[in-house]
Protein backbone atom coordinates (compact mmCIF):
# COMPACT_ATOMS: atom_id res chain seq x y z
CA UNK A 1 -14.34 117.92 166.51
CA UNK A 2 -12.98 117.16 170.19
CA UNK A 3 -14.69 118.77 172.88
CA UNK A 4 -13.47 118.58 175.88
CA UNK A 5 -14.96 120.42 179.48
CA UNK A 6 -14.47 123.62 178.61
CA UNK A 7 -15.81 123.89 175.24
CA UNK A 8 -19.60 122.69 176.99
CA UNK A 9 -22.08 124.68 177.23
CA UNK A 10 -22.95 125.48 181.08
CA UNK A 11 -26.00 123.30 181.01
CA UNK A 12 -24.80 120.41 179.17
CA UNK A 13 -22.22 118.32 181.27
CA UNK A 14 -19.66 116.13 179.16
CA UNK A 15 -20.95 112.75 181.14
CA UNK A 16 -18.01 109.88 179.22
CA UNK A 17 -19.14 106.29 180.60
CA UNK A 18 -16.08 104.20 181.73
CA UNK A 19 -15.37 100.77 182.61
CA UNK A 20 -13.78 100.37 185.84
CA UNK A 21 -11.85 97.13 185.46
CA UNK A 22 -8.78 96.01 187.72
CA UNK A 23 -7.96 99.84 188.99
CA UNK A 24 -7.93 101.03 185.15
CA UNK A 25 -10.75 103.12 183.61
CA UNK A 26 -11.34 102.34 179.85
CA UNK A 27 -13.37 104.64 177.86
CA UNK A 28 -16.98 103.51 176.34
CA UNK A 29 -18.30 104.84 172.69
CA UNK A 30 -20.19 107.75 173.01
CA UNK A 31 -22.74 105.67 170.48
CA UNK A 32 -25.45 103.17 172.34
CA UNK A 33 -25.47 101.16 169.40
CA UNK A 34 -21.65 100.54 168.94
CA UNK A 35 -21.50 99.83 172.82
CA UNK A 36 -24.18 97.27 172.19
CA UNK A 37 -22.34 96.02 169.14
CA UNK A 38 -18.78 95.42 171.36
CA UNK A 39 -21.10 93.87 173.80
CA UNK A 40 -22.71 91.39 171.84
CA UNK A 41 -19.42 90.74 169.68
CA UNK A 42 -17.29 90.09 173.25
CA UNK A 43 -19.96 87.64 174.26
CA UNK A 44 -19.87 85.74 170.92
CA UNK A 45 -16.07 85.66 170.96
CA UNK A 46 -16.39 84.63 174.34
CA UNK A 47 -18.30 81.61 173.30
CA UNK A 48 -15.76 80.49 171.24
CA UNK A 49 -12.99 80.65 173.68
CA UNK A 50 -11.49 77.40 172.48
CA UNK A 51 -10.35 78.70 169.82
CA UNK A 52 -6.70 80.51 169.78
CA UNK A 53 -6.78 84.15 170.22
CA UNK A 54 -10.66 84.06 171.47
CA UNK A 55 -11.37 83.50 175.19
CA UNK A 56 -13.24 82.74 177.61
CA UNK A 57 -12.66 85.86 179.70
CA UNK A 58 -14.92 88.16 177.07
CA UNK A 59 -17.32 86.76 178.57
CA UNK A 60 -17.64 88.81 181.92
CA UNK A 61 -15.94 91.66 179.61
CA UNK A 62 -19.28 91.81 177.46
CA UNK A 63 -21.51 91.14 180.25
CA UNK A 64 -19.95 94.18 182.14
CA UNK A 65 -20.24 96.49 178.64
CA UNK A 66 -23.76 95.41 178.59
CA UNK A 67 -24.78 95.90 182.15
CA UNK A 68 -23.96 99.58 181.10
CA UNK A 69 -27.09 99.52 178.47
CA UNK A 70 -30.02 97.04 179.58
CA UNK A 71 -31.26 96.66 183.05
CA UNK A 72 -31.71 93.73 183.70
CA UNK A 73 -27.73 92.31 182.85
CA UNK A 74 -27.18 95.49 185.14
CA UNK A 75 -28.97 93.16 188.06
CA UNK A 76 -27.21 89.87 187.41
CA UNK A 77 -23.50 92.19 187.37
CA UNK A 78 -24.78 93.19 190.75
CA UNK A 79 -26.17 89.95 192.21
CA UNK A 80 -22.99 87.88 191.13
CA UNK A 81 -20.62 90.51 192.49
CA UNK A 82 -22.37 90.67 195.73
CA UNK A 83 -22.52 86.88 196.10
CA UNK A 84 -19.02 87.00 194.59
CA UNK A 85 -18.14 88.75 197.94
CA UNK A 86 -20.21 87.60 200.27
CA UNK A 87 -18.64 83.90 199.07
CA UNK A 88 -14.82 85.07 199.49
CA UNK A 89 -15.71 87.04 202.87
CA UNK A 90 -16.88 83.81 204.64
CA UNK A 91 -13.56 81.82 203.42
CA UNK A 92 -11.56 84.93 204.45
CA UNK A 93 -13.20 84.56 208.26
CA UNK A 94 -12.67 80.95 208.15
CA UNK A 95 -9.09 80.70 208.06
C-alpha cells in the first residue's frame, strides 16, 4: 500500500530522504538496511571502475548514500565539500 501525505496520521509526518545530486532529487529506500546495501555495493563497483560498465564515479555516489546513515562518512561529505569550495573560491578570486 502507497501512502502518500494525506493518508498520515496527524502526528506521524511522511519524512522520504532524497539525494540532492546536480539540481535532481532521487528518492532513498525507506529500508536502512537496503540503503546501506546500495551504499556498500556503489563503493565496491566503484572500486572496480576499470572495468566496462563499472566506474569510478560510484564512488562519491556511495559515499554520499552513506553519509545519509553513519556519522562519521557524514563528516568527511562535509569536510571535502567545504574544502572543495573553499579550493575553487580562491582560483575564482585569482583570475
Amino acid at each position: 500500500m502507497i501512502r502518500t501525505l494525506e493518508d498520515a496520521p496527524m502526528g506521524e509526518p511522511e519524512f522520504q530522504q532524497r539525494i540532492s545530486l546536480f539540481g535532481r532529487h532521487i528518492p532513498l529506500p525507506q529500508s536502512r538496511l537496503l540503503r546501506i546495501s546500495i551504499g556498500f555495493l556503489l563503493l565496491v563497483g566503484g572500486v572496480f571502475g576499470f572495468l566496462p560498465i563499472l566506474g569510478f564515479w560510484m564512488v562519491p555516489l556511495g559515499i554520499l548514500v552513506l553519509s545519509y546513515e553513519f556519522a562519521m562518512v557524514r563528516r568527511w561529505r562535509r569536510r571535502s565539500t567545504v574544502w572543495w569550495r573553499s579550493r575553487n573560491g580562491r582560483r575564482d578570486r585569482g583570475q
